[in-house]
PDB file of N, CA and C in Angstrom:
ATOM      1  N   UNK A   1     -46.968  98.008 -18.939  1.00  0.00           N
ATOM      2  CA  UNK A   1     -47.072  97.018 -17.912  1.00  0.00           C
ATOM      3  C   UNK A   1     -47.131  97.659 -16.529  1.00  0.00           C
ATOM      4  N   UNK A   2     -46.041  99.273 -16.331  1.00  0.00           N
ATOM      5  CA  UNK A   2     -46.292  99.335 -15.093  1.00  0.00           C
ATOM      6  C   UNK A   2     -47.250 100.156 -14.465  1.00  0.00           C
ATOM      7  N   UNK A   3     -48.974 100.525 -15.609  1.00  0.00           N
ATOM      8  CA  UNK A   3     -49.479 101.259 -15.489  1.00  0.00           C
ATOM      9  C   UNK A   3     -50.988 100.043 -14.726  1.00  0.00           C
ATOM     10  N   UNK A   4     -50.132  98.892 -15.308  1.00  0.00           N
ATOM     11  CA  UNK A   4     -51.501  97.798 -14.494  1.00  0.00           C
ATOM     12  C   UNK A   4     -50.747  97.393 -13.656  1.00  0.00           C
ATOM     13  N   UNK A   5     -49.490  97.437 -12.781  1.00  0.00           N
ATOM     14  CA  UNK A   5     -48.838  97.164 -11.701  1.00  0.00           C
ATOM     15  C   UNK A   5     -47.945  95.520 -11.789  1.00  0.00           C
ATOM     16  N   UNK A   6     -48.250  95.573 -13.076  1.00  0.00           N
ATOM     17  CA  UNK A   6     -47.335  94.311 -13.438  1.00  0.00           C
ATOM     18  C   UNK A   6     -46.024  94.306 -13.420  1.00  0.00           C
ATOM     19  N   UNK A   7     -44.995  93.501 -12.877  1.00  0.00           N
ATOM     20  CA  UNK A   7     -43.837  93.206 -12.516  1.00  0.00           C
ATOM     21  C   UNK A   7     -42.799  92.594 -13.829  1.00  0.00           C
ATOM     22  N   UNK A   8     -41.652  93.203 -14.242  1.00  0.00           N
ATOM     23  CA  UNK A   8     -41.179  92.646 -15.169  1.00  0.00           C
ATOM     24  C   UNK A   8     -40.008  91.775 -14.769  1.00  0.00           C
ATOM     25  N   UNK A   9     -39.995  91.035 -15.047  1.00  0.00           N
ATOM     26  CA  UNK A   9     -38.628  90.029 -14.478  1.00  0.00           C
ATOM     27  C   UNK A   9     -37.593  90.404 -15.252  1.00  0.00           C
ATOM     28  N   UNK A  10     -38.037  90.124 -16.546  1.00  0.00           N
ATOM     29  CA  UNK A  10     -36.729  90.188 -17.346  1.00  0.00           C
ATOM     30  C   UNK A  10     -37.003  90.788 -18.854  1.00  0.00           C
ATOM     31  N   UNK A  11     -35.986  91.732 -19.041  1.00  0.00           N
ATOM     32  CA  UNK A  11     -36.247  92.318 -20.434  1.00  0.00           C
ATOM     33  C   UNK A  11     -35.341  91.988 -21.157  1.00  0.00           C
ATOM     34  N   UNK A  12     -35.439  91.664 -22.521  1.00  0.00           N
ATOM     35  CA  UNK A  12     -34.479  91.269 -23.331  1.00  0.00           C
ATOM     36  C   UNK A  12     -34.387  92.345 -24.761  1.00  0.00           C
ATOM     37  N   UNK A  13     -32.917  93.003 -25.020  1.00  0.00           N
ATOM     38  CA  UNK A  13     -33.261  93.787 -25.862  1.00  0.00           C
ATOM     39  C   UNK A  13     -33.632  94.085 -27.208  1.00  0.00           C
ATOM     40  N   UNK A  14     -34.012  94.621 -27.873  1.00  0.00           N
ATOM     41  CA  UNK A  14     -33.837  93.874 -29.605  1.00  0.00           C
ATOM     42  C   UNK A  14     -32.624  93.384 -29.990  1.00  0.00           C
ATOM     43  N   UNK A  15     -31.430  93.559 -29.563  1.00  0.00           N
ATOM     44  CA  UNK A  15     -30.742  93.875 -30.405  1.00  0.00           C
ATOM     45  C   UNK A  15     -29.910  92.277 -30.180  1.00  0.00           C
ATOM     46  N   UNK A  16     -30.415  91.414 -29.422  1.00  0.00           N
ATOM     47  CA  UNK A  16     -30.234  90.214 -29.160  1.00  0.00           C
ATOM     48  C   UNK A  16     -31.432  89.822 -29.684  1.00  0.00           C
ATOM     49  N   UNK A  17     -30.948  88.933 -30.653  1.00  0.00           N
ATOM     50  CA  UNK A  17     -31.851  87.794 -31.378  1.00  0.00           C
ATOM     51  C   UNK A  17     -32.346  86.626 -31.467  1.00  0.00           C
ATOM     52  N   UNK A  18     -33.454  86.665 -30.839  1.00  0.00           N
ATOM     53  CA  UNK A  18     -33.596  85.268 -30.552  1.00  0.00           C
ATOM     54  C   UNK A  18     -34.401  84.656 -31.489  1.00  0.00           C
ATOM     55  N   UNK A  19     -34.384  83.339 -31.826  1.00  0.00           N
ATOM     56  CA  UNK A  19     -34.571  82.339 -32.663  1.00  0.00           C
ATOM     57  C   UNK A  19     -35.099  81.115 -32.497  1.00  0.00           C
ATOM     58  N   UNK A  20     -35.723  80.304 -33.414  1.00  0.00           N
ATOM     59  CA  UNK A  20     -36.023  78.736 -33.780  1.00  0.00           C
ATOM     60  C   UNK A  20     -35.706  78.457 -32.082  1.00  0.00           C
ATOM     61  N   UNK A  21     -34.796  78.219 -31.803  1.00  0.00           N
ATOM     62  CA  UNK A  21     -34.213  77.469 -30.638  1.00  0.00           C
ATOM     63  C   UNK A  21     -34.763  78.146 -29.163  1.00  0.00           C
ATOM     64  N   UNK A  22     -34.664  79.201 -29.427  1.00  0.00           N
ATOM     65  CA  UNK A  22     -34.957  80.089 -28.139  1.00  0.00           C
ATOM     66  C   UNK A  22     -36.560  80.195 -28.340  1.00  0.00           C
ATOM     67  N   UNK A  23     -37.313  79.731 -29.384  1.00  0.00           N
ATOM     68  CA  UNK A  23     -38.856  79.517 -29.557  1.00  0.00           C
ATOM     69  C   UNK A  23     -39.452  78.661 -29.135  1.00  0.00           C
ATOM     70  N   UNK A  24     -37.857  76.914 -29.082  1.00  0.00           N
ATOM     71  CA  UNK A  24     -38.396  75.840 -28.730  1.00  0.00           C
ATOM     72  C   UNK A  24     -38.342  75.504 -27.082  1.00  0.00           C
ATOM     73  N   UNK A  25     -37.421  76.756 -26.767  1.00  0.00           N
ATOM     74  CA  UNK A  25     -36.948  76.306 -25.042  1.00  0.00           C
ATOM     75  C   UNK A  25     -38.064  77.103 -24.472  1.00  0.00           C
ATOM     76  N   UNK A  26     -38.749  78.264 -24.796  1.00  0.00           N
ATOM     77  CA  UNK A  26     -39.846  78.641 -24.412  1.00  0.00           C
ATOM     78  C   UNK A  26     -40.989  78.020 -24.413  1.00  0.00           C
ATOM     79  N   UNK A  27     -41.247  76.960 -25.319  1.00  0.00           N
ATOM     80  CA  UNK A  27     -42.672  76.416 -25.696  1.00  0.00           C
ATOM     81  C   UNK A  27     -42.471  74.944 -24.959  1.00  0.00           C
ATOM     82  N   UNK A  28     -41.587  74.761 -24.776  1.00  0.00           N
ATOM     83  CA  UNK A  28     -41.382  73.213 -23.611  1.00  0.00           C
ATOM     84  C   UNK A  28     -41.898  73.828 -22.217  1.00  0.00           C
ATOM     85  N   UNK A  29     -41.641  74.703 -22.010  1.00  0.00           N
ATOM     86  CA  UNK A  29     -42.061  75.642 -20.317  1.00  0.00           C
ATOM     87  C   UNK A  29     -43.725  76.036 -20.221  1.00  0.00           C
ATOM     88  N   UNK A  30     -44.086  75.868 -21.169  1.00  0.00           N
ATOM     89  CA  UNK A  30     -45.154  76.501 -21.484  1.00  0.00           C
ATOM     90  C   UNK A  30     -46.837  75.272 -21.761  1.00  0.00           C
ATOM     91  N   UNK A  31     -47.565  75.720 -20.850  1.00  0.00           N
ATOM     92  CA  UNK A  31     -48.872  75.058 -21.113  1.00  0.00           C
ATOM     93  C   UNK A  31     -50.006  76.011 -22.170  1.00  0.00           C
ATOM     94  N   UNK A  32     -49.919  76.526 -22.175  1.00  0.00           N
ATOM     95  CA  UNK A  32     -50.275  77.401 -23.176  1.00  0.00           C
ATOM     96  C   UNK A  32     -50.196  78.575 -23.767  1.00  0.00           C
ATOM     97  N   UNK A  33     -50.114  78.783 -24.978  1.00  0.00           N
ATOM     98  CA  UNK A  33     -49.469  79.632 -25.851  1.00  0.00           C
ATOM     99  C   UNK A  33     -50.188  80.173 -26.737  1.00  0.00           C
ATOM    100  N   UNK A  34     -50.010  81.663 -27.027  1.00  0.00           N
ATOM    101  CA  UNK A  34     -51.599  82.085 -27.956  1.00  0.00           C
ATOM    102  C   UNK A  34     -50.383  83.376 -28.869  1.00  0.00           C
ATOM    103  N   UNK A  35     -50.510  83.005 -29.893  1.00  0.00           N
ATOM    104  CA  UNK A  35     -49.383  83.938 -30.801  1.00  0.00           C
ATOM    105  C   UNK A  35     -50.846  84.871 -32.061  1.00  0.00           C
ATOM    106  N   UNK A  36     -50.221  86.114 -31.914  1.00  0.00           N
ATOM    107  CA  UNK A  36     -50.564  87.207 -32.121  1.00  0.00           C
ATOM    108  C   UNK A  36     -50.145  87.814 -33.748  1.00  0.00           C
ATOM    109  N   UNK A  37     -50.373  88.038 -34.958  1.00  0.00           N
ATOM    110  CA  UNK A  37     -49.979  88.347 -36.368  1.00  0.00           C
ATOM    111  C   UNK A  37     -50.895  89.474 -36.227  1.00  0.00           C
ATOM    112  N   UNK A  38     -51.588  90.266 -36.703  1.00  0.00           N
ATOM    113  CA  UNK A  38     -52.136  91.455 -36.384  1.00  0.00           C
ATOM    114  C   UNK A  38     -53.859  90.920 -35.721  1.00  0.00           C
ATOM    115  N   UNK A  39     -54.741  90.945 -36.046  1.00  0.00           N
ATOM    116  CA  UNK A  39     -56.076  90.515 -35.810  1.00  0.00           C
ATOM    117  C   UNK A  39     -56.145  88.703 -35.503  1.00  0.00           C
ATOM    118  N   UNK A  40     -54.944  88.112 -36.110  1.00  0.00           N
ATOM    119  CA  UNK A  40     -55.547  86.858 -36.349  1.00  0.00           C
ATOM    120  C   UNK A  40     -54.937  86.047 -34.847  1.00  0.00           C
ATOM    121  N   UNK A  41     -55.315  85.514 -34.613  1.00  0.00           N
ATOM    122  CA  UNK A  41     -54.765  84.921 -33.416  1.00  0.00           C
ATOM    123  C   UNK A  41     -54.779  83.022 -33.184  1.00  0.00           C
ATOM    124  N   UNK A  42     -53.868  82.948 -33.253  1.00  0.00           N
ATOM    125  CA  UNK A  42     -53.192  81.736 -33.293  1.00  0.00           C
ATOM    126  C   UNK A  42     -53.087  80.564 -31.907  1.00  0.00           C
ATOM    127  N   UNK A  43     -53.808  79.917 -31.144  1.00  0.00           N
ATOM    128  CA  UNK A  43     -53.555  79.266 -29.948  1.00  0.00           C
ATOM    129  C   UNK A  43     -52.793  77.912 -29.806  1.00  0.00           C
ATOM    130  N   UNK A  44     -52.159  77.238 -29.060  1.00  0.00           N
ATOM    131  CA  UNK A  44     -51.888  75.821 -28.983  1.00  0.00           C
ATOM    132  C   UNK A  44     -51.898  75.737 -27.497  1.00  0.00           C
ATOM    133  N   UNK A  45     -52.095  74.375 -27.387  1.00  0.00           N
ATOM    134  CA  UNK A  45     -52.351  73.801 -26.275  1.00  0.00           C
ATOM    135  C   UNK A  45     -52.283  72.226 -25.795  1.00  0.00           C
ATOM    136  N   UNK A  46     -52.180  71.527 -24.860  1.00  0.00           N
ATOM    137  CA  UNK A  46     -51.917  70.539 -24.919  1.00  0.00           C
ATOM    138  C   UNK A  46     -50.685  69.742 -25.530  1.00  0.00           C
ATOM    139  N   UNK A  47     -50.957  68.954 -26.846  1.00  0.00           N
ATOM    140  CA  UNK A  47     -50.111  67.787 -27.230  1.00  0.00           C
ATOM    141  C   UNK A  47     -49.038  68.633 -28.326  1.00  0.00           C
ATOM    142  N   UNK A  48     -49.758  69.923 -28.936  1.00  0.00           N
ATOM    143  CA  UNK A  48     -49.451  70.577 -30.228  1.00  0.00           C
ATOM    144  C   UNK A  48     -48.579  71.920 -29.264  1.00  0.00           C
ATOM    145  N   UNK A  49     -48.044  71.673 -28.375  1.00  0.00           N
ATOM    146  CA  UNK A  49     -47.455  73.172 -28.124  1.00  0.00           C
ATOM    147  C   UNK A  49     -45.808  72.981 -28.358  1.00  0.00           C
ATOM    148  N   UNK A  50     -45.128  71.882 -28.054  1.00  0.00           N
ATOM    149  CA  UNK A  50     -43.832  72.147 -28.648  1.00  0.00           C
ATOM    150  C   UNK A  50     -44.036  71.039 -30.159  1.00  0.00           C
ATOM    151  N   UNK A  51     -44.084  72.339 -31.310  1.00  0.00           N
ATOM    152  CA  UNK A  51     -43.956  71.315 -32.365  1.00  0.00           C
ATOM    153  C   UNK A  51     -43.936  72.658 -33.522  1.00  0.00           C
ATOM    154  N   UNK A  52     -43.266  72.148 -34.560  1.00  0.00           N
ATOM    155  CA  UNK A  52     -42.585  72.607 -35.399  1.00  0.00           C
ATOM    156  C   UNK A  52     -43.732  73.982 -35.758  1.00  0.00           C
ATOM    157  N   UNK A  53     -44.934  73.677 -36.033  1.00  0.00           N
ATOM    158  CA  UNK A  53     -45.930  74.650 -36.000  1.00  0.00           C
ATOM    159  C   UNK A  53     -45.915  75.491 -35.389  1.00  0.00           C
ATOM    160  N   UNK A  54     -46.026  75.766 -34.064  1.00  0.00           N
ATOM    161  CA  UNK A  54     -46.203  76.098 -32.663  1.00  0.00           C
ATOM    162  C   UNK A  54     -44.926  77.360 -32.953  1.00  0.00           C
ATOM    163  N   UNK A  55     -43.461  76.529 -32.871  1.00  0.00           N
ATOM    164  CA  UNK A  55     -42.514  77.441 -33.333  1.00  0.00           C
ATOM    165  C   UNK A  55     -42.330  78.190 -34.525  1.00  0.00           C
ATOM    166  N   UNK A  56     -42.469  77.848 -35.208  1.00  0.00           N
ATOM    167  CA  UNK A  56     -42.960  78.703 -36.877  1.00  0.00           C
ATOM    168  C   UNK A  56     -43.896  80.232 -36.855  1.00  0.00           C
ATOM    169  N   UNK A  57     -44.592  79.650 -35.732  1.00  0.00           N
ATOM    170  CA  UNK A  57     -46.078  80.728 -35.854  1.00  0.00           C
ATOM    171  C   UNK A  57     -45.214  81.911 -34.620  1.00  0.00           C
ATOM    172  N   UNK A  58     -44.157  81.500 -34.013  1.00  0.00           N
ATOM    173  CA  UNK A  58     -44.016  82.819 -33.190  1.00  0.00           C
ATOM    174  C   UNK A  58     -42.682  83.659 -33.256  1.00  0.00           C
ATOM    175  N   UNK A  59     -42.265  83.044 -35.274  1.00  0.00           N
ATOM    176  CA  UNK A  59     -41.243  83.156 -35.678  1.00  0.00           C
ATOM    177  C   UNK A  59     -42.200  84.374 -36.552  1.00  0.00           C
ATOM    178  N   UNK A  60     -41.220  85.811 -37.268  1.00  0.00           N
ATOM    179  CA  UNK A  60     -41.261  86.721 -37.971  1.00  0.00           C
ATOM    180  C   UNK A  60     -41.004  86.123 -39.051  1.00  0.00           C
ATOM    181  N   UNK A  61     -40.962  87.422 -40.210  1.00  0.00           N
ATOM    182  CA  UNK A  61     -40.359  87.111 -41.428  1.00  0.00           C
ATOM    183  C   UNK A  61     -39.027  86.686 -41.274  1.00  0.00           C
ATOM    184  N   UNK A  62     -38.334  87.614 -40.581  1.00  0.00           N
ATOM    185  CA  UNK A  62     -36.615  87.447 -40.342  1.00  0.00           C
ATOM    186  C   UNK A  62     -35.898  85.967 -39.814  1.00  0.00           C
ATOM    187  N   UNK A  63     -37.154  85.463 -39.353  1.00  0.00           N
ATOM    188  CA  UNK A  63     -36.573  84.111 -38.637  1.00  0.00           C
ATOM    189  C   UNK A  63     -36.602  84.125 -37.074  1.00  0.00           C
ATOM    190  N   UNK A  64     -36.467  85.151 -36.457  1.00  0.00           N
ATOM    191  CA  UNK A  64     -36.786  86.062 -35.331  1.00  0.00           C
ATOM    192  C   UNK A  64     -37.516  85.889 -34.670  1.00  0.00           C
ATOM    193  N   UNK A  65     -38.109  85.428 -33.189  1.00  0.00           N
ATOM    194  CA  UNK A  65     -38.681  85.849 -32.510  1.00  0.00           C
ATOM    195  C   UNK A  65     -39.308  86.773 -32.439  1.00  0.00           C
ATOM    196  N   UNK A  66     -41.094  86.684 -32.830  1.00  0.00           N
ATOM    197  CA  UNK A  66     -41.748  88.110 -32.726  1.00  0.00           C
ATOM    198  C   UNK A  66     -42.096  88.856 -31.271  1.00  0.00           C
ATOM    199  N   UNK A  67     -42.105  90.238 -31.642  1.00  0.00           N
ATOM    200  CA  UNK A  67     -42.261  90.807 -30.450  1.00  0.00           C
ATOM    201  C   UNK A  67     -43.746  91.776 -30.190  1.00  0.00           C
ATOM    202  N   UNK A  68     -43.849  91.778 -29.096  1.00  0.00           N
ATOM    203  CA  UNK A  68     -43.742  91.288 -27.769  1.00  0.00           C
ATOM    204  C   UNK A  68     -43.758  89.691 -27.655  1.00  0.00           C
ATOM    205  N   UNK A  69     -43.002  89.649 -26.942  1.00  0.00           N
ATOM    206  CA  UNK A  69     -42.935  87.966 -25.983  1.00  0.00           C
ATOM    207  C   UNK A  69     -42.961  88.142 -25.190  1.00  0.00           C
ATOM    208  N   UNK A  70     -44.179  87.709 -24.173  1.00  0.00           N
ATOM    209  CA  UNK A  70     -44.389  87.402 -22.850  1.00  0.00           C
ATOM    210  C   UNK A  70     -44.582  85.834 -22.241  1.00  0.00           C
ATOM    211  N   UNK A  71     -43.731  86.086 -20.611  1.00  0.00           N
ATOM    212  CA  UNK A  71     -44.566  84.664 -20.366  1.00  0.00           C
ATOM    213  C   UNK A  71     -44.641  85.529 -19.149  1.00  0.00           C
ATOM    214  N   UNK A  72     -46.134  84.765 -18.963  1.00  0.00           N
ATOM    215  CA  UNK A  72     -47.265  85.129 -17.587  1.00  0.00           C
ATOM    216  C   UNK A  72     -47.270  83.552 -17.189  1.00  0.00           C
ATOM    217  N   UNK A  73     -46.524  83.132 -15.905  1.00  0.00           N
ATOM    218  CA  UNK A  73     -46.804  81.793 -15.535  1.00  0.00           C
ATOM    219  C   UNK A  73     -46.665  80.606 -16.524  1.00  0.00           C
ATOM    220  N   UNK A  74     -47.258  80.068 -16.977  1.00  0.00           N
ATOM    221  CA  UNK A  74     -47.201  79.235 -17.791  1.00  0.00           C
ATOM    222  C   UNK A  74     -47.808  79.290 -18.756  1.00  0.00           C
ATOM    223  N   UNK A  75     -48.282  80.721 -19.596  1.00  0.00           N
ATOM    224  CA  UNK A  75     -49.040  81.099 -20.187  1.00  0.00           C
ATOM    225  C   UNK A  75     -47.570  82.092 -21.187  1.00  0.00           C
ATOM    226  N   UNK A  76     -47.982  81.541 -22.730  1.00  0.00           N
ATOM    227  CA  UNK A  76     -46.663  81.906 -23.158  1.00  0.00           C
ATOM    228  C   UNK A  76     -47.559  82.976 -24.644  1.00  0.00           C
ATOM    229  N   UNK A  77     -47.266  84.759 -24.448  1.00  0.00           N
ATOM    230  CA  UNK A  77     -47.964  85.730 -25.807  1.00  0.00           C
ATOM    231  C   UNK A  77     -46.668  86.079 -26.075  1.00  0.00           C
ATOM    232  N   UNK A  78     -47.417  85.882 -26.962  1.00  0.00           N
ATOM    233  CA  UNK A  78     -46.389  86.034 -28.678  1.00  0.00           C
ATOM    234  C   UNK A  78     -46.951  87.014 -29.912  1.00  0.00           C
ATOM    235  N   UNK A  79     -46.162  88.405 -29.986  1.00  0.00           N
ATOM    236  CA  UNK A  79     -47.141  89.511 -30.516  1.00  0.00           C
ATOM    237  C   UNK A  79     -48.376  90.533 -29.586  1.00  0.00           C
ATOM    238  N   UNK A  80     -48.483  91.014 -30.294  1.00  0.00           N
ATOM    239  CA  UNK A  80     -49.730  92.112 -29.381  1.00  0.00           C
ATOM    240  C   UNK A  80     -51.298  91.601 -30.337  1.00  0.00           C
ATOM    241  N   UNK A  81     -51.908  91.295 -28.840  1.00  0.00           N
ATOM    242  CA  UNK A  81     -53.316  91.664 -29.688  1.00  0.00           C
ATOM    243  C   UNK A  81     -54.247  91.914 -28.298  1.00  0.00           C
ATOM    244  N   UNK A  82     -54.971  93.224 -28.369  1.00  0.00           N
ATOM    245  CA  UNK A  82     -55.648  93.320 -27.175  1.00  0.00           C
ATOM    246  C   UNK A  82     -56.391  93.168 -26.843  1.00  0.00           C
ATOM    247  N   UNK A  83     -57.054  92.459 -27.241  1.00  0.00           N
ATOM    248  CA  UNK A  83     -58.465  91.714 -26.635  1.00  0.00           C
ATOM    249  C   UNK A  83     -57.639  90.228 -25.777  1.00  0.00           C
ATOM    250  N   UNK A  84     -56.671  89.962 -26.497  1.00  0.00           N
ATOM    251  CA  UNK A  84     -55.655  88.989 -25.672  1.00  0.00           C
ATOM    252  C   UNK A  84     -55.200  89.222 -24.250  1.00  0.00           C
ATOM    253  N   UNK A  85     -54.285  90.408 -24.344  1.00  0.00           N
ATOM    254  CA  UNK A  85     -53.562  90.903 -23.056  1.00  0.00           C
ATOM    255  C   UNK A  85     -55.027  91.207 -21.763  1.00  0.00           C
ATOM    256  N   UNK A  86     -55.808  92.039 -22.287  1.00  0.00           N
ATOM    257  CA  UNK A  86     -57.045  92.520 -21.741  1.00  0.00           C
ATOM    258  C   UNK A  86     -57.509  91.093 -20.889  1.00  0.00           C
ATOM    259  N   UNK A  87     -57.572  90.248 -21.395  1.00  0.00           N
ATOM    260  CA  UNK A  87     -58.091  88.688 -21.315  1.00  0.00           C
ATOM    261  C   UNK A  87     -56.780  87.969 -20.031  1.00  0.00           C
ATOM    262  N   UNK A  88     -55.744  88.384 -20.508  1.00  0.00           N
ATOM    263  CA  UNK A  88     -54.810  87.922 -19.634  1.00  0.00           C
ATOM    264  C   UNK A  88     -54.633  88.754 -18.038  1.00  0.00           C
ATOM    265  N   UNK A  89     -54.825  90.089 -18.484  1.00  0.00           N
ATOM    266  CA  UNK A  89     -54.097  90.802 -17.463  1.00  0.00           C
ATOM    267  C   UNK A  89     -54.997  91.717 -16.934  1.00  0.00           C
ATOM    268  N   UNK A  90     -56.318  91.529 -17.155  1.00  0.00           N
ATOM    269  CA  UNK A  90     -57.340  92.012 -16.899  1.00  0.00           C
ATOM    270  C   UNK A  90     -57.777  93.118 -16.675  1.00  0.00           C
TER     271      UNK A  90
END
């Protein structure tokens, strides 16, 4: 991030786990959301962004919050995929 001059607000470490709940307080803040599994890429938007789906898809195997989690404004990535970030952060 600080090689494109991007600013981090806040880092959270692994070793705090966040979850279901901490998936749903993120996706209420959020106008759009694009979650990341390796190649496949997952978007919501509009009416479908806080909903059981939405949270599921940016949940791991573990139950977990996948990582990376970013929010850019109101723009909420979930996972790495770089044609994504590239797209975001130009």
């Amino acid at each position: 991030m600080e090689a494109r001059g991007i600013e981090v607000a806040e880092t959270v470490p692994a070793s705090r786990k966040l979850q279901r709940a901490d998936a749903l307080n993120l996706l209420e803040k959020a106008s759009r959301v694009s979650v990341a599994k390796g190649r496949k890429l997952t978007e919501f938007s509009g009416d479908n962004i806080v909903s059981d789906e939405a949270a599921t898809a940016m949940l791991g195997t573990t139950g977990n919050l996948r990582a990376p989690t970013l929010v850019v404004g109101a723009t909420l990535l979930v996972g790495f995929n770089e044609a994504l970030y590239s797209e975001v952060f130009g």
